[in-house]
Protein backbone atom coordinates (compact mmCIF):
# COMPACT_ATOMS: atom_id res chain seq x y z
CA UNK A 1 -19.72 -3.79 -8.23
CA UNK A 2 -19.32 -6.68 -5.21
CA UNK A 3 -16.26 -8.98 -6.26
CA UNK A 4 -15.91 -12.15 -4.47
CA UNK A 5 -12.71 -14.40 -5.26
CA UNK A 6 -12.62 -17.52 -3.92
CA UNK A 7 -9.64 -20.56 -3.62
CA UNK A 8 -7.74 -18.67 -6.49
CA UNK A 9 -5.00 -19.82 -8.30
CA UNK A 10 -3.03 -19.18 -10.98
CA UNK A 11 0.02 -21.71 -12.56
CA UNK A 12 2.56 -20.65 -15.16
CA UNK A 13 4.01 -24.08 -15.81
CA UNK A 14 5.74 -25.15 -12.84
CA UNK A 15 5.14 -21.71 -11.11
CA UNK A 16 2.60 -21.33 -8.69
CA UNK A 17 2.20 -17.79 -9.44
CA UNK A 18 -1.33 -17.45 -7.43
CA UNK A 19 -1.78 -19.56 -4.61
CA UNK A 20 -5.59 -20.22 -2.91
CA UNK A 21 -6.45 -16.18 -2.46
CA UNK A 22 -9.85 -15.61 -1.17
CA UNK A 23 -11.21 -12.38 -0.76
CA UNK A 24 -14.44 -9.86 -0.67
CA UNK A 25 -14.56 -5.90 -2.06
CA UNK A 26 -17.90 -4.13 -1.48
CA UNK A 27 -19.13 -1.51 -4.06
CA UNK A 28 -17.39 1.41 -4.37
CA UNK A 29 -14.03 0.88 -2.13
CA UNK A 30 -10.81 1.56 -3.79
CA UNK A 31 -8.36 -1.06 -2.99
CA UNK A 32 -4.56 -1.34 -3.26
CA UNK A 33 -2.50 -4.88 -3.99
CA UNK A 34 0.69 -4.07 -1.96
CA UNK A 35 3.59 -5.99 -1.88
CA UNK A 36 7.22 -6.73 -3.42
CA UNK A 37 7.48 -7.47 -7.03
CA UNK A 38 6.77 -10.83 -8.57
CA UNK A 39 4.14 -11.94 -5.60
CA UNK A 40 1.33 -12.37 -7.63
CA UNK A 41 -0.45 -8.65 -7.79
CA UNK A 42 -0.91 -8.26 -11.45
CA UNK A 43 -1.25 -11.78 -11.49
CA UNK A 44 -4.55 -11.05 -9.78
CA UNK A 45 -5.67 -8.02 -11.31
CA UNK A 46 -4.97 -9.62 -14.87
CA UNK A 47 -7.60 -12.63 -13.81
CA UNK A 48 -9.96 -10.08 -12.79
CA UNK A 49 -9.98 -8.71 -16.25
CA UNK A 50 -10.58 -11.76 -17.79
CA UNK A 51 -6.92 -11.44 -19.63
CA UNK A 52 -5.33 -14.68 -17.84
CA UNK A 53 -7.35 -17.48 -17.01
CA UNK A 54 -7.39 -18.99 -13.28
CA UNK A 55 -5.76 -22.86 -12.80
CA UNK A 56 -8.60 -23.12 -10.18
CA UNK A 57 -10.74 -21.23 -7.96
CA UNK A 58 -13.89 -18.83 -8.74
CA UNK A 59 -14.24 -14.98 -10.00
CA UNK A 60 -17.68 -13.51 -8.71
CA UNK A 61 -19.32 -9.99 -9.88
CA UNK A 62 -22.72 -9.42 -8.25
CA UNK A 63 -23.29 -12.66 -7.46
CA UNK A 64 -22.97 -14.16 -11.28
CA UNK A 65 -19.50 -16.33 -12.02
CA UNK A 66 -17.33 -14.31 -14.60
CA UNK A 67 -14.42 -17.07 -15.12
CA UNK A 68 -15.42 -17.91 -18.33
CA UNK A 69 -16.11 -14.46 -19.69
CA UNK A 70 -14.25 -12.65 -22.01
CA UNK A 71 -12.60 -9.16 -20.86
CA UNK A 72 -15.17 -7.25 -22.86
CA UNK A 73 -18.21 -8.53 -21.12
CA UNK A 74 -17.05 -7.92 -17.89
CA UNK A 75 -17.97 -4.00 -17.44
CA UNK A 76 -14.11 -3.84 -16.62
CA UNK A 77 -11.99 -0.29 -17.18
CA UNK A 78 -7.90 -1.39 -17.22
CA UNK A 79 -5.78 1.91 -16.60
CA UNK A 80 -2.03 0.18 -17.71
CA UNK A 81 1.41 1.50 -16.25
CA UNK A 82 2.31 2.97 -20.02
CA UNK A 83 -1.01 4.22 -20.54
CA UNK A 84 -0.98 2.19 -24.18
CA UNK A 85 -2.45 5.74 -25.68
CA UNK A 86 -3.43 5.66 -29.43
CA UNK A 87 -0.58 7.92 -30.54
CA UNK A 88 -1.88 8.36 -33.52
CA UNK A 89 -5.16 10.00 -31.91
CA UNK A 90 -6.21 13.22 -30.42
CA UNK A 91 -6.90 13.23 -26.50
CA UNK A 92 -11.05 13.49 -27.35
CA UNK A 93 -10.68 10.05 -30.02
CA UNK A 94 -8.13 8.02 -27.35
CA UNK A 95 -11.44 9.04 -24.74
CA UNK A 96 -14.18 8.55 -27.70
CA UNK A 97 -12.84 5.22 -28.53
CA UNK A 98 -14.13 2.54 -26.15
CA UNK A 99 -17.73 4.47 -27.09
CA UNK A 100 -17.36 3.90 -30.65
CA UNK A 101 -16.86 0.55 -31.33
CA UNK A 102 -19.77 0.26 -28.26
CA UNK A 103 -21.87 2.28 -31.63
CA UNK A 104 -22.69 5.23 -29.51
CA UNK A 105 -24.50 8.30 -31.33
CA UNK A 106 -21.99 11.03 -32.11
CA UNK A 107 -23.99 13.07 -29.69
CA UNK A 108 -23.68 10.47 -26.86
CA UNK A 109 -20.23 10.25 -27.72
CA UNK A 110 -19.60 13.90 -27.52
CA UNK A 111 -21.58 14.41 -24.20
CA UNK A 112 -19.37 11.48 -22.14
CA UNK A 113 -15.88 13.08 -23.43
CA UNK A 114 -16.51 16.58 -22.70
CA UNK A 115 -17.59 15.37 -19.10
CA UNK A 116 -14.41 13.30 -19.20
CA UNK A 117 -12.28 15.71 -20.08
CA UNK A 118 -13.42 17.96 -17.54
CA UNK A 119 -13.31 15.65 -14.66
CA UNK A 120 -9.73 14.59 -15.81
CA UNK A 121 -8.65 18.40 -15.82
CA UNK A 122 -7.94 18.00 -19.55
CA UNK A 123 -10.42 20.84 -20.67
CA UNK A 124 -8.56 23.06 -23.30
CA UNK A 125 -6.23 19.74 -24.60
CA UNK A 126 -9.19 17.77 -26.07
CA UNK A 127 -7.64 17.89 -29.56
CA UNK A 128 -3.81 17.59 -28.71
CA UNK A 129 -2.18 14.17 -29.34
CA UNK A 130 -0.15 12.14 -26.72
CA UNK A 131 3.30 13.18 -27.71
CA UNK A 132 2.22 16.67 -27.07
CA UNK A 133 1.71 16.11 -23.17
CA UNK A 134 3.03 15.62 -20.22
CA UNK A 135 3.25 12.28 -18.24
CA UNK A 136 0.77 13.13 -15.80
CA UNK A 137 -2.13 14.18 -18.27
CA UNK A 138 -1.41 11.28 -20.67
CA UNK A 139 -2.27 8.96 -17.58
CA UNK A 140 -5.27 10.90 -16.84
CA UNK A 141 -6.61 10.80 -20.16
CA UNK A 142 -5.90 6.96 -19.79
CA UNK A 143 -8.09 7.34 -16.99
CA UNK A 144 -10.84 8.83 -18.74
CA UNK A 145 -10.67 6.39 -21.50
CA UNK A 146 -11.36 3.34 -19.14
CA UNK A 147 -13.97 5.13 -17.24
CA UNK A 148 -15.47 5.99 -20.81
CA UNK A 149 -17.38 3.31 -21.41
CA UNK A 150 -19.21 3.35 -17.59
CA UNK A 151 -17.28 0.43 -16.40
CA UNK A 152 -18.29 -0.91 -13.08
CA UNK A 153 -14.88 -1.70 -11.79
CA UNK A 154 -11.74 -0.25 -12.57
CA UNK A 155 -8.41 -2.04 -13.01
CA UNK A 156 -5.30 0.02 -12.52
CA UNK A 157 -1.80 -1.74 -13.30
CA UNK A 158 0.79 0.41 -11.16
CA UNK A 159 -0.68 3.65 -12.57
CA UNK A 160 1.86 6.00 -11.43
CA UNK A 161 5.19 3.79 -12.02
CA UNK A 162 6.13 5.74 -15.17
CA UNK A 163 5.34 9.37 -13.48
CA UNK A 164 7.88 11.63 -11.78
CA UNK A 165 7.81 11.91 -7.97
CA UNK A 166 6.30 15.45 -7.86
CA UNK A 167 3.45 14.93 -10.35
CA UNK A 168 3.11 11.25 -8.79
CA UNK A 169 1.89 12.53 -5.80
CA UNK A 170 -0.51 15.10 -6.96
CA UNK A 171 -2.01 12.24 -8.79
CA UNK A 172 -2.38 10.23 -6.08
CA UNK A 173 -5.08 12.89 -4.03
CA UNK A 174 -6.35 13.20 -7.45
CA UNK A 175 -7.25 9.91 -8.10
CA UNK A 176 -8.54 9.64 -5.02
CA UNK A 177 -10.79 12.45 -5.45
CA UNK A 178 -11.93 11.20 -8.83
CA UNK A 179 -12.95 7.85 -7.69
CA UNK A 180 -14.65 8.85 -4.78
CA UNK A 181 -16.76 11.64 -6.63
CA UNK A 182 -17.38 8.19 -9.87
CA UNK A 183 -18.29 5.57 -6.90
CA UNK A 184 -16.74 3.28 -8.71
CA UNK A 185 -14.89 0.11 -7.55
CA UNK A 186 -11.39 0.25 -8.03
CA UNK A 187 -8.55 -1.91 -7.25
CA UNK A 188 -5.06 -0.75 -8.09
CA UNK A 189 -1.75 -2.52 -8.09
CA UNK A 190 1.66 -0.83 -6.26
CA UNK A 191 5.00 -2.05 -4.43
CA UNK A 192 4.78 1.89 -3.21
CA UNK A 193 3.84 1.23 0.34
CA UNK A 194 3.67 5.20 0.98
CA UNK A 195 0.91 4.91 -2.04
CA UNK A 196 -1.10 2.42 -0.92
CA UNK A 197 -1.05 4.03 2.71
CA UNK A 198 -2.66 6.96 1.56
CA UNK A 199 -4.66 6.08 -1.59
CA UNK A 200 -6.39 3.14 -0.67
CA UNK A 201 -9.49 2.19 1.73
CA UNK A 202 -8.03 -0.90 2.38
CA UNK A 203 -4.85 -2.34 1.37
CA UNK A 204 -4.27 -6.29 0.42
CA UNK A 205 -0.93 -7.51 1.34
CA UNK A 206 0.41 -10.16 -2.06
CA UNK A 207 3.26 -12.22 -1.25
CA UNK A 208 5.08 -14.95 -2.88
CA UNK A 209 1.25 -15.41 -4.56
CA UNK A 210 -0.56 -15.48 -0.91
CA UNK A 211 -3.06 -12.84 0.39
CA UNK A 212 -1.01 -12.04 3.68
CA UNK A 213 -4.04 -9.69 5.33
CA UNK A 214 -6.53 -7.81 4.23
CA UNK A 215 -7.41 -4.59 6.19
CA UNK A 216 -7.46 -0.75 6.35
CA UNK A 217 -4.26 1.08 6.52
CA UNK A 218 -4.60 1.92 10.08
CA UNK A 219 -5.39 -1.71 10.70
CA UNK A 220 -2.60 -3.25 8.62
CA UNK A 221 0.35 -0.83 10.08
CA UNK A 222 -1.38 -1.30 13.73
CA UNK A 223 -1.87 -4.62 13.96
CA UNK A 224 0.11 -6.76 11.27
CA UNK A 225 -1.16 -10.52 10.95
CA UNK A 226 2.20 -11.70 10.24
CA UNK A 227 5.95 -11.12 10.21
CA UNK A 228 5.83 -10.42 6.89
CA UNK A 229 3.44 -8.04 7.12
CA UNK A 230 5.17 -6.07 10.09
CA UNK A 231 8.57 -5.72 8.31
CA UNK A 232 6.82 -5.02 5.20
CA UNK A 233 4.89 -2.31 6.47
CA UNK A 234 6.76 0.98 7.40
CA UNK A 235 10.60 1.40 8.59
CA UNK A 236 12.14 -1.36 11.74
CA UNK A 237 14.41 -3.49 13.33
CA UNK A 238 14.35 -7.10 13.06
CA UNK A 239 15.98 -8.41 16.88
CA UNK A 240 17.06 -12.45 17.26
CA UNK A 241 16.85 -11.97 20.96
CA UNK A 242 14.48 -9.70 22.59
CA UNK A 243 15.25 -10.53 26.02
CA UNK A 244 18.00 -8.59 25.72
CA UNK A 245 16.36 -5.25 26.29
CA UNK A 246 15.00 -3.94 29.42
CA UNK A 247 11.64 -4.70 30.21
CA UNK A 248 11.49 -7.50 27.92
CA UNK A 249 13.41 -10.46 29.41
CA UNK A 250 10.46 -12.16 29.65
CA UNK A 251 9.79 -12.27 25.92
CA UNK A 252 11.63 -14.95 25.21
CA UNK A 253 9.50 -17.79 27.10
CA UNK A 254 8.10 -19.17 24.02
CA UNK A 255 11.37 -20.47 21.80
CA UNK A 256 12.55 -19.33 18.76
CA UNK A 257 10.93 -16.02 20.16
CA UNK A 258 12.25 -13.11 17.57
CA UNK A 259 10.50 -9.30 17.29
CA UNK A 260 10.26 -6.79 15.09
CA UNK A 261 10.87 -2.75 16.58
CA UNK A 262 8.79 -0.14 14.62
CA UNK A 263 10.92 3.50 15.32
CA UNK A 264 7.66 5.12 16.66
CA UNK A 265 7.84 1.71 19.80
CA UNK A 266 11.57 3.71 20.95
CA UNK A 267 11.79 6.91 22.54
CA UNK A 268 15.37 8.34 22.73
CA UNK A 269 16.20 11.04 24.47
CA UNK A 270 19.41 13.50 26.09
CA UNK A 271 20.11 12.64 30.09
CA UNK A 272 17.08 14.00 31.64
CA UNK A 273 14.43 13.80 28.50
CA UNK A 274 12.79 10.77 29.53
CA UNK A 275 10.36 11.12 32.52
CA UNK A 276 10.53 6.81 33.42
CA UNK A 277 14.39 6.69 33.99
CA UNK A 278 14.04 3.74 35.58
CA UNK A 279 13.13 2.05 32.64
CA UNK A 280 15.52 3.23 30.32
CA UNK A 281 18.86 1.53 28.49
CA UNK A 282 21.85 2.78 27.83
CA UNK A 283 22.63 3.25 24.01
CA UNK A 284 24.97 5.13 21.78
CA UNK A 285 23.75 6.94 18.46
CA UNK A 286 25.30 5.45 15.39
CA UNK A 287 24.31 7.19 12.60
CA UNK A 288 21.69 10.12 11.76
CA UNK A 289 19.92 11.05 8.62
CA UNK A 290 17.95 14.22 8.22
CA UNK A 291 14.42 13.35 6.67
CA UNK A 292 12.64 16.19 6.32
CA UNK A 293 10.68 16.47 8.95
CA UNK A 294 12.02 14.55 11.08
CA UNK A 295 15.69 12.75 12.21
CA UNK A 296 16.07 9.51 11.72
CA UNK A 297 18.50 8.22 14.24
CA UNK A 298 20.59 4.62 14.26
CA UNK A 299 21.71 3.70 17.94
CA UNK A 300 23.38 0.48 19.48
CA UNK A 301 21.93 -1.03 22.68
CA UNK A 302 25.22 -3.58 23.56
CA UNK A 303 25.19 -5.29 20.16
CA UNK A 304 21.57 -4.35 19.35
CA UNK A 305 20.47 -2.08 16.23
CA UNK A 306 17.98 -0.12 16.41
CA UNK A 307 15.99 2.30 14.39
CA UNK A 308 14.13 5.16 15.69
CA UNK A 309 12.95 9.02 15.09
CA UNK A 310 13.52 12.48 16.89
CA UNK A 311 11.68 15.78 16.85
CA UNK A 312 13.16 18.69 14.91
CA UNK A 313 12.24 20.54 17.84
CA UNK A 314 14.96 19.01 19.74
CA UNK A 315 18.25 19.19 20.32
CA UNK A 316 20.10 17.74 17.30
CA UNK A 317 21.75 14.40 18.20
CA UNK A 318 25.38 13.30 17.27
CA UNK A 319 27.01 10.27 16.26
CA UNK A 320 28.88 8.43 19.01
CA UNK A 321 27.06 10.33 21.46
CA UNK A 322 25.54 8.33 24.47
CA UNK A 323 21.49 8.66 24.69
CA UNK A 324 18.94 6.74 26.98
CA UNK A 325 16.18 4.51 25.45
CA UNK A 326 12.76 3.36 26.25
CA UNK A 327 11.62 0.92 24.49
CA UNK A 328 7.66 0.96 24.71
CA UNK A 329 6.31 -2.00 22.70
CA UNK A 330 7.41 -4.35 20.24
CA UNK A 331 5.76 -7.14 17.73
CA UNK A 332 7.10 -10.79 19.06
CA UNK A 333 6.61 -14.10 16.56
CA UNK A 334 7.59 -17.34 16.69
CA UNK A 335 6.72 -20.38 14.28
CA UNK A 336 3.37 -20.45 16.17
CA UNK A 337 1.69 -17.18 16.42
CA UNK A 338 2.40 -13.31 16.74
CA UNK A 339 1.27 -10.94 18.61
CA UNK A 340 2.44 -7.40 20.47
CA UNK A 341 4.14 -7.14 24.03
CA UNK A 342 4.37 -3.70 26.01
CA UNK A 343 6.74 -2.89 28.18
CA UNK A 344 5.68 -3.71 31.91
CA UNK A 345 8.21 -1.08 33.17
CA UNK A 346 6.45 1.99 31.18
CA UNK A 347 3.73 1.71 33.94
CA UNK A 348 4.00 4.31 36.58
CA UNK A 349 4.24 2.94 40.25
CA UNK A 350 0.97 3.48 42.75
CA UNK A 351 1.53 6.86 43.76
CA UNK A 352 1.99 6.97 48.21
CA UNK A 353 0.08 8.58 50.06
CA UNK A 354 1.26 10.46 53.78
């Protein structure tokens, strides 16, 4: 299914919940609604389903206005966070269900379950009831009853919130798997940003009820469309004065100039580490934390925080001990525009030749 949106909004009382959200989703993409709680996500998702109404603004599948529809016309699956499972029902009836009250044959019915169940990887717990599994195969036979009835989008309303880490992220490749091998649309709502990152084909960034930037997950973390976007998006340091730093005393041309320092922009290093000496700073490590595979190391430049990573294959770094730093890049913004500044120094002089 194509879904155009267009000039959305959505108004609980004096709450602009929604506020003028345009977008496009070709067949088949999975998409993920990233951003903090209360922006407007399920807001979003819940207008798509037909179970809140937009203030303004157009809902278009295929080309045919669906505002006015009700949910059950709209060839809509909705996966919710606490899977809403019959509990009084066997895993095969919560999966039969959307079938029967469509009046499928008892054959039909039959056929689309057992194929269910054994896409789901519930084969073998078709006649168990939902108190008698675990989290992560109650939400995928919630998954198999939305896709039961051949819907041509799916809805999911932060389907992993109510599943432990471990089994959280097997679901995730699963998922992604699932929907790939359906070719279904999908759009799925998270304030995971780890999720979205690797679930989705492109990720739409909701906040305080805008549509921030739309974009692949490469594209999003690479080049972020706004501030918001760029300290949303992965681990850094926000900097009032840029100029500050070496190689960046320029930066600051434009007023009320302020940046934002992703760890992977710094390279830190032991006397001797960094080949471009000349364009180092002087800085003293703070704090480090031992993330698994990697350090993550806090260091002062002067009276400048900054937050950066270091290899496990090096030399293990300790607090109050003086480092050098280069800082390679950094995202600049002002009231005006954004955009990302490298360091001029990083560039290697014109060799001589004798």
């Amino acid at each position: 299914m194509h879904i155009e949106v267009r000039n959305l909004n959505k108004n609980f009382g004096d709450f602009h919940a929604v506020r003028d959200v345009s977008f496009d989703i070709e067949k088949g993409k999975l998409i993920g609604l990233l951003g903090p709680s209360g922006g407007g996500k399920t807001s979003i998702l819940r207008m798509l389903a037909g179970l809140e109404t937009p203030s303004s603004g157009d809902i278009v599948f295929h080309g045919k206005r669906v505002n006015d529809l009700p949910p059950q016309e709209r060839g809509i699956g909705f996966v919710f966070q606490n899977y809403a499972l019959f509990k009084h029902m066997t895993v095969y009836d919560n999966v039969a269900f959307g079938l029967k009250v469509k009046k499928h044959t008892k054959e039909q019915i039959r056929e689309r379950v057992m194929y269910l169940v054994e896409l789901t990887g519930l084969k073998g717990f078709e006649h168990r009831y939902p108190h008698q599994l675990s989290g992560g195969q109650r939400q995928r036979v919630a998954f198999a009853r939305a896709l039961a009835p051949e819907p041509q989008l799916l809805l999911l309303d932060e389907p992993f919130a109510a599943i432990d880490a471990k089994i959280r992220t097997e679901l995730r490749t699963w998922l992604k798997e699932m929907i790939e091998r359906v070719g279904i649309t999908s759009i799925f709502v998270t304030h995971d940003q780890e999720e979205a990152i690797e679930v989705a084909d492109e990720i739409m960034i909701i906040n305080k009820g805008r549509l921030e930037q739309k974009g692949s997950p490469w594209d999003i973390y690479k080049n972020p469309e706004t501030p918001f976007v760029a300290s949303f998006i992965g681990e850094s340091s926000f900097i009032d004065d840029i100029s500050s730093l070496k190689g960046f005393e320029s930066a600051a041309v434009q007023p009320d100039t302020k940046a934002l320092i992703r760890p992977e922009y710094i390279e830190i290093g032991k006397p001797g580490e960094i080949k471009l000496a000349s364009a180092t700073m002087p800085a003293v490590v703070k704090h480090i934390h031992f993330r698994g595979s990697e350090w993550m190391v806090e260091l002062a430049v002067g009276d400048t925080k900054l937050i950066t990573y270091r290899s496990l294959e090096k030399e293990v770094l300790k607090p109050g001990e003086a480092v050098s730093v280069l800082l390679h890049r950094a995202y600049l913004f002002n009231d005006q525009d954004s955009w990302i500044m490298e360091n001029p120094l990083k560039v290697d002089p014109m060799p001589i030749h004798i």
